[in-house]
N, C-alpha and C. Protein backbone atom coordinates (compact mmCIF):
# COMPACT_ATOMS: atom_id res chain seq x y z
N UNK A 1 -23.48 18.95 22.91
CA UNK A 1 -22.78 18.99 21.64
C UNK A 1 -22.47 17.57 21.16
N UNK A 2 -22.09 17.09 22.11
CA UNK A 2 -21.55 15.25 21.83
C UNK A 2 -22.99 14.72 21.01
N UNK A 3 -24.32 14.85 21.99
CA UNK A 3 -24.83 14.16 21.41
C UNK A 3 -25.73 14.68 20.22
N UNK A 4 -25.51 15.76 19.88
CA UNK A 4 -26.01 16.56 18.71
C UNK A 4 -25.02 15.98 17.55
N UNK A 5 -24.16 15.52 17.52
CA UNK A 5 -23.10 14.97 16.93
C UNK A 5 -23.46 13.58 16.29
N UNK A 6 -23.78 12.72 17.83
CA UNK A 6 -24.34 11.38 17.25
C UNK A 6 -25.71 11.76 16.06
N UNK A 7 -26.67 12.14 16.71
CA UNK A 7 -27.91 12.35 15.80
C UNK A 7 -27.42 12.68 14.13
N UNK A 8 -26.74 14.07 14.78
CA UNK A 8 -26.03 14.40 13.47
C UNK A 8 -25.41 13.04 11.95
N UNK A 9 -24.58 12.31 13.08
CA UNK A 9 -23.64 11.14 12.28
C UNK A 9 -24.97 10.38 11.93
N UNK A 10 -26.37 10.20 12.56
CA UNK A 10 -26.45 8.86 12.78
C UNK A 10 -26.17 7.57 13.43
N UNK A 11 -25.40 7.75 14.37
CA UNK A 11 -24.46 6.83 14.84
C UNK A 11 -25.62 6.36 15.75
N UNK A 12 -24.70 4.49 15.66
CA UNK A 12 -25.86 3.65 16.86
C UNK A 12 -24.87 2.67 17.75
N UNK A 13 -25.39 2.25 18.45
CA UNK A 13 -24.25 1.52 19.50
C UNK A 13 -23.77 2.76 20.27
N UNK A 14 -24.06 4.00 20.49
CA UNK A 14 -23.04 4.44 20.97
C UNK A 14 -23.83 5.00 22.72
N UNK A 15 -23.46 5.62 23.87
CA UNK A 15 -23.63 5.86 24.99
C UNK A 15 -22.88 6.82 25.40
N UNK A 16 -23.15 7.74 25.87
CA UNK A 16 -22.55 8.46 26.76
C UNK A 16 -22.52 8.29 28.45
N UNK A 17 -21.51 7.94 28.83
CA UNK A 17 -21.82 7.81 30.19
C UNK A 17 -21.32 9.58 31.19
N UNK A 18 -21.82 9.69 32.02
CA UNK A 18 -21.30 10.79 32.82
C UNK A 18 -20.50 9.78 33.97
N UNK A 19 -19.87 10.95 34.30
CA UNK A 19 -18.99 10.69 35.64
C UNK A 19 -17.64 10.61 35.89
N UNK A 20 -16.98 9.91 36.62
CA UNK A 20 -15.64 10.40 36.86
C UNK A 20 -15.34 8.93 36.27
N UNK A 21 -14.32 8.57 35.35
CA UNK A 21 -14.15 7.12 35.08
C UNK A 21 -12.58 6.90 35.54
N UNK A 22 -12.50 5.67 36.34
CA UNK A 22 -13.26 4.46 36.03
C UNK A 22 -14.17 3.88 37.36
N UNK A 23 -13.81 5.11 38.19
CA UNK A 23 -14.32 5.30 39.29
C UNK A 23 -16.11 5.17 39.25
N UNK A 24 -16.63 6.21 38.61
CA UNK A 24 -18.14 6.08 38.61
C UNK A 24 -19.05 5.58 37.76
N UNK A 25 -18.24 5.12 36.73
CA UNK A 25 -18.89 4.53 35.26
C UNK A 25 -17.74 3.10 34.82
N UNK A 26 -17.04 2.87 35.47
CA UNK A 26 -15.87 1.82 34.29
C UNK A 26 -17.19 0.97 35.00
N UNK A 27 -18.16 0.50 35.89
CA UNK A 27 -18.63 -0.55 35.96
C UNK A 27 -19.23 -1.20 35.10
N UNK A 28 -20.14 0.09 34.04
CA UNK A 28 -20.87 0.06 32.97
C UNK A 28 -20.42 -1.18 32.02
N UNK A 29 -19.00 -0.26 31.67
CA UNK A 29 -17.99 -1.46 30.72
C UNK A 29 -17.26 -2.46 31.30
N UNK A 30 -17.11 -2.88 32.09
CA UNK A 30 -16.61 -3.83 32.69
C UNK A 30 -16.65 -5.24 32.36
N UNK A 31 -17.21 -5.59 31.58
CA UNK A 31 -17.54 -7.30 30.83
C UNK A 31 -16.62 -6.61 29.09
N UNK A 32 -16.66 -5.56 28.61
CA UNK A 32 -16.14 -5.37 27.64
C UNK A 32 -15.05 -5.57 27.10
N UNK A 33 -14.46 -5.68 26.10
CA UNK A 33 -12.98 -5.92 25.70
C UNK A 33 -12.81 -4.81 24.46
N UNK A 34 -11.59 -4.15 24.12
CA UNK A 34 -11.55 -3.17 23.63
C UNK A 34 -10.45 -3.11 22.62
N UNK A 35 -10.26 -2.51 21.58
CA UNK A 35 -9.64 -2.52 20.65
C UNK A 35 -9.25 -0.85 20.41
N UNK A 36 -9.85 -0.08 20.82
CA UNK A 36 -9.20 1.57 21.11
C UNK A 36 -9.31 2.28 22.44
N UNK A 37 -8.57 2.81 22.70
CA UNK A 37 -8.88 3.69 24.29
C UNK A 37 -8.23 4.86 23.57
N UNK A 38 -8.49 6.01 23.66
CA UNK A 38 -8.21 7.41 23.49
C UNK A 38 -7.68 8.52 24.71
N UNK A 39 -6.95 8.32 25.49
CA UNK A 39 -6.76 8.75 26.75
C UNK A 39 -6.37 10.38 26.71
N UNK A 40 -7.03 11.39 26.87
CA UNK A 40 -6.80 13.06 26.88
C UNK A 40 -6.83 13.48 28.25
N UNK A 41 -6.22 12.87 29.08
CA UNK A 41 -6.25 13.96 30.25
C UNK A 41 -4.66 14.81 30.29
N UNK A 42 -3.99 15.37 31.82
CA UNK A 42 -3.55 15.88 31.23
C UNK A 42 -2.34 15.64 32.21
N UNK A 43 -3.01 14.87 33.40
CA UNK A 43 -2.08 14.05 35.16
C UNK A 43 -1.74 13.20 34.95
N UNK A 44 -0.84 12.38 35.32
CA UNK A 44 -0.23 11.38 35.49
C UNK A 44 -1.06 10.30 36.18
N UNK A 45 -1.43 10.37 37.40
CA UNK A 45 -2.46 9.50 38.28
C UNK A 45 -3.90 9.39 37.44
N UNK A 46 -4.13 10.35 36.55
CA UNK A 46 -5.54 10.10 36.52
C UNK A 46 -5.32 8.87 34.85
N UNK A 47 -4.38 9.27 34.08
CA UNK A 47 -3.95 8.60 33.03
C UNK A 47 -3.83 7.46 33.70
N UNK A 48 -2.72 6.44 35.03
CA UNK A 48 -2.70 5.51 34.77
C UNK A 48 -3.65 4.77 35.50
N UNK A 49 -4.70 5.54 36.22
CA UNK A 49 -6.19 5.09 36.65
C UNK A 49 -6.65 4.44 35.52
N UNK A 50 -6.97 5.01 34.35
CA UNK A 50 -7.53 4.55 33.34
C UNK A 50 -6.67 3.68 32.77
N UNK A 51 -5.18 3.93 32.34
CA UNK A 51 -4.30 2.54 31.62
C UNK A 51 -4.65 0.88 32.55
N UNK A 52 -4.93 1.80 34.06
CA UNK A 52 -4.67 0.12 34.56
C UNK A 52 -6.43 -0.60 34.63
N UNK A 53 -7.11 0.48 34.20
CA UNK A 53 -8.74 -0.66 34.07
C UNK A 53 -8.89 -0.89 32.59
N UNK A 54 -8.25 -0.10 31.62
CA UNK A 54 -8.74 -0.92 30.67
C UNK A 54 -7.21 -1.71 30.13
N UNK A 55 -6.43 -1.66 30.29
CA UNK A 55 -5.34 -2.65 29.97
C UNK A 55 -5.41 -4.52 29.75
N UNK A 56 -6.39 -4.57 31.02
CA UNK A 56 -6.19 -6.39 30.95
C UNK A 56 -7.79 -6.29 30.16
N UNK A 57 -8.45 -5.37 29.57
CA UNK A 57 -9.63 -5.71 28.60
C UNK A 57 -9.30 -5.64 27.38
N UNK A 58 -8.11 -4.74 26.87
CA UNK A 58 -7.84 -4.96 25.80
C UNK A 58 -7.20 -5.88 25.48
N UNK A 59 -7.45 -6.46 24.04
CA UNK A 59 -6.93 -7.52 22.89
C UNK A 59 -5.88 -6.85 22.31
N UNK A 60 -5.50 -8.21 22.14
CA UNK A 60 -3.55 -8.59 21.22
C UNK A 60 -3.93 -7.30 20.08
N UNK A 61 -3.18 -6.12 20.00
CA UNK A 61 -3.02 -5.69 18.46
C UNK A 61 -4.08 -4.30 18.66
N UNK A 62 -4.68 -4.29 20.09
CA UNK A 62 -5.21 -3.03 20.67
C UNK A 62 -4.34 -2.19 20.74
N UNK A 63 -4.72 -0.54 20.36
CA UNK A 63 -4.01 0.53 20.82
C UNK A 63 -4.33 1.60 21.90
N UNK A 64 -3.55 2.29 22.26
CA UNK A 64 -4.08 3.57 23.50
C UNK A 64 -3.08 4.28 22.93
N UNK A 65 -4.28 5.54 22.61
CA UNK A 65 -3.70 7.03 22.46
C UNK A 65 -3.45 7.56 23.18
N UNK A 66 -2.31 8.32 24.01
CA UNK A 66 -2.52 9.61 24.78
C UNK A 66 -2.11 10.91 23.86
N UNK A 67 -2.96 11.50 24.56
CA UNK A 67 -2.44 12.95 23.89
C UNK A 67 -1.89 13.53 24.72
N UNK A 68 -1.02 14.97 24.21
CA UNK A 68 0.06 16.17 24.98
C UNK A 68 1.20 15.07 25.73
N UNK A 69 1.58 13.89 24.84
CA UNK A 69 2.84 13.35 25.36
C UNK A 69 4.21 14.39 24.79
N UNK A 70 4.59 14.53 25.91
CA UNK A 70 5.82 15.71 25.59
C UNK A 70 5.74 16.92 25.71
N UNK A 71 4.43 17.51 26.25
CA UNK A 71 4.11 18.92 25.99
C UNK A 71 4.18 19.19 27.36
N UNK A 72 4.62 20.39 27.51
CA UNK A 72 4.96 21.36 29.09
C UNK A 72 3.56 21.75 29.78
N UNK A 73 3.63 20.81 31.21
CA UNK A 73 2.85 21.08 31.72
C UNK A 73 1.91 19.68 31.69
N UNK A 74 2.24 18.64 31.07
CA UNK A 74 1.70 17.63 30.98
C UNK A 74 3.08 16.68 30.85
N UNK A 75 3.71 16.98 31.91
CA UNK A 75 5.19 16.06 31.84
C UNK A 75 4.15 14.21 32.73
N UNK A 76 3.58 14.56 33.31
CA UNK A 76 2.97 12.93 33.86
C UNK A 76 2.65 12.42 33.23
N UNK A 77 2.16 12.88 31.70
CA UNK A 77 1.79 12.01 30.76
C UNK A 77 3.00 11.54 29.73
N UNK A 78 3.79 12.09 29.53
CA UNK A 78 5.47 11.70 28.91
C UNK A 78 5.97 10.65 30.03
N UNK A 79 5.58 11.08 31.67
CA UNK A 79 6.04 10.13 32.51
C UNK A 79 5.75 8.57 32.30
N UNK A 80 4.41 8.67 32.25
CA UNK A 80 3.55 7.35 32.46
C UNK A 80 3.83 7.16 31.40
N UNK A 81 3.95 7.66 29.94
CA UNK A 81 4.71 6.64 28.49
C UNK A 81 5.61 5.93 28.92
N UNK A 82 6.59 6.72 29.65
CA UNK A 82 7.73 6.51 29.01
C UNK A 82 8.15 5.17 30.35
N UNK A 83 7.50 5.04 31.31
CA UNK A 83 7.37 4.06 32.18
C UNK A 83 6.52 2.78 31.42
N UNK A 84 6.11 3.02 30.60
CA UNK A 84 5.21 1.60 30.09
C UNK A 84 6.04 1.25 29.15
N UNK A 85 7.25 1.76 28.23
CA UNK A 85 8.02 1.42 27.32
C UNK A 85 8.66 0.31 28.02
N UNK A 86 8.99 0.17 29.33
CA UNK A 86 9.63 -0.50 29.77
C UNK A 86 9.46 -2.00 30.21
N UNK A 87 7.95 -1.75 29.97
CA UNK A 87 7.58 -3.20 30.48
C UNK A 87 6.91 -3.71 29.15
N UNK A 88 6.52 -5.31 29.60
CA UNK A 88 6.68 -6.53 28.60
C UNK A 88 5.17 -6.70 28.17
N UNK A 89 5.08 -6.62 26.87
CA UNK A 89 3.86 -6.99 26.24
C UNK A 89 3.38 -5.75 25.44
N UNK A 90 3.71 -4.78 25.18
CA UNK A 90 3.49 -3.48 24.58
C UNK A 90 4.94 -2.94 23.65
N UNK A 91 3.88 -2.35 22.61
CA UNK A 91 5.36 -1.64 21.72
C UNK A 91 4.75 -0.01 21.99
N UNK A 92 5.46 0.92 22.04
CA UNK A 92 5.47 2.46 22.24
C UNK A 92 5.83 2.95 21.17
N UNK A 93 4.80 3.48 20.81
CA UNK A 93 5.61 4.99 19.93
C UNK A 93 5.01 6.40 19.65
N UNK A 94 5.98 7.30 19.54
CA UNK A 94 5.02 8.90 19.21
C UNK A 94 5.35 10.28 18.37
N UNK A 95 4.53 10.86 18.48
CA UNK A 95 4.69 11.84 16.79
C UNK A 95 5.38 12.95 17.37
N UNK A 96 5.42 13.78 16.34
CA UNK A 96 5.66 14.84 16.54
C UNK A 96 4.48 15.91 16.81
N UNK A 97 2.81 15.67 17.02
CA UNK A 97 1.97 15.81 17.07
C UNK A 97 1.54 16.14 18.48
N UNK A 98 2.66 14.75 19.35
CA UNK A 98 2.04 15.42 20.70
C UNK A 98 1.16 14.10 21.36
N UNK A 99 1.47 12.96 20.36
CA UNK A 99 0.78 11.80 20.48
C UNK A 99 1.55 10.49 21.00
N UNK A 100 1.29 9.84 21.81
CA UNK A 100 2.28 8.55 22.30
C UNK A 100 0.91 7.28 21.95
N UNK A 101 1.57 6.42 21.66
CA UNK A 101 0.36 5.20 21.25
C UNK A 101 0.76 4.21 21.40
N UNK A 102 0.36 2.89 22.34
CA UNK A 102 0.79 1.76 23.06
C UNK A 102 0.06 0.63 22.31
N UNK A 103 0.63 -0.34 21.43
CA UNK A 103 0.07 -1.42 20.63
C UNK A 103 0.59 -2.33 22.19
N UNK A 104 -0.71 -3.10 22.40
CA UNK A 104 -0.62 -4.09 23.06
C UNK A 104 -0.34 -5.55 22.27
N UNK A 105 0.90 -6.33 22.80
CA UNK A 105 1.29 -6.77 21.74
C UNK A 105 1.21 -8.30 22.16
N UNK A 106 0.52 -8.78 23.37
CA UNK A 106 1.16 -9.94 24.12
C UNK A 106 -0.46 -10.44 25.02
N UNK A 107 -1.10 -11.02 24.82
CA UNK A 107 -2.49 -11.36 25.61
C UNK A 107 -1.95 -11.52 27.06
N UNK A 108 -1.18 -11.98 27.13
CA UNK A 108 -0.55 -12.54 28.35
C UNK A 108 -0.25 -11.34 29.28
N UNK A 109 0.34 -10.35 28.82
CA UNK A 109 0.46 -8.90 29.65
C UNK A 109 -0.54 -8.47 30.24
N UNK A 110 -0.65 -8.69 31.20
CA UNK A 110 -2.04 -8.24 32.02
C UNK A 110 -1.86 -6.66 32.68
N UNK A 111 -0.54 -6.52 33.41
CA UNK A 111 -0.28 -5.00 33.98
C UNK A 111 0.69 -4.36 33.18
């Protein structure tokens, strides 16, 4: 479906990788630097697997979405927000949607 999608759009630059990330594929991207991460899982551990490999790739003024922040049954992901509010180099904020979104605000913030 994904890639019936690209064809569909037209879209170029784009890849699908399989696998478990960042475990079986972050190697792929690994020289990259990033300006969106979209994070939908739904655990706590597996969310900040991914916050902590792409964090020191993203640039000043980068964001990360998570989704089902606040929603029952996905309390690890309200967890892991609400643990990054606390530390230095990021601003937090989230909707009523169900959405938490982390502007990285500081180059210097590496974790």
């Amino acid at each position: 479906m994904v890639l019936d999608l690209i064809s569909t759009l037209n879209l170029t630059g784009v890849r699908v990788l399989k696998g478990v990330f960042p475990e079986e594929t972050g190697g792929v991207l690994a020289d990259c630097l990033f300006r969106l991460c979209h994070i939908d899982v739904d655990v706590y551990q597996s969310a900040k697997d991914i916050l902590e490999w792409i964090w020191p790739r993203m640039i000043p003024g980068a964001s990360i979405v998570f989704d089902d922040y606040g929603f029952r049954g996905c309390e690890g992901i309200t967890s892991l927000v609400n643990e990054e509010r606390k530390r230095a180099g990021r601003m937090v904020v989230y909707n009523l949607n169900g959405h938490a979104i982390i502007f990285k605000t500081d180059s210097s913030a590496r974790g």
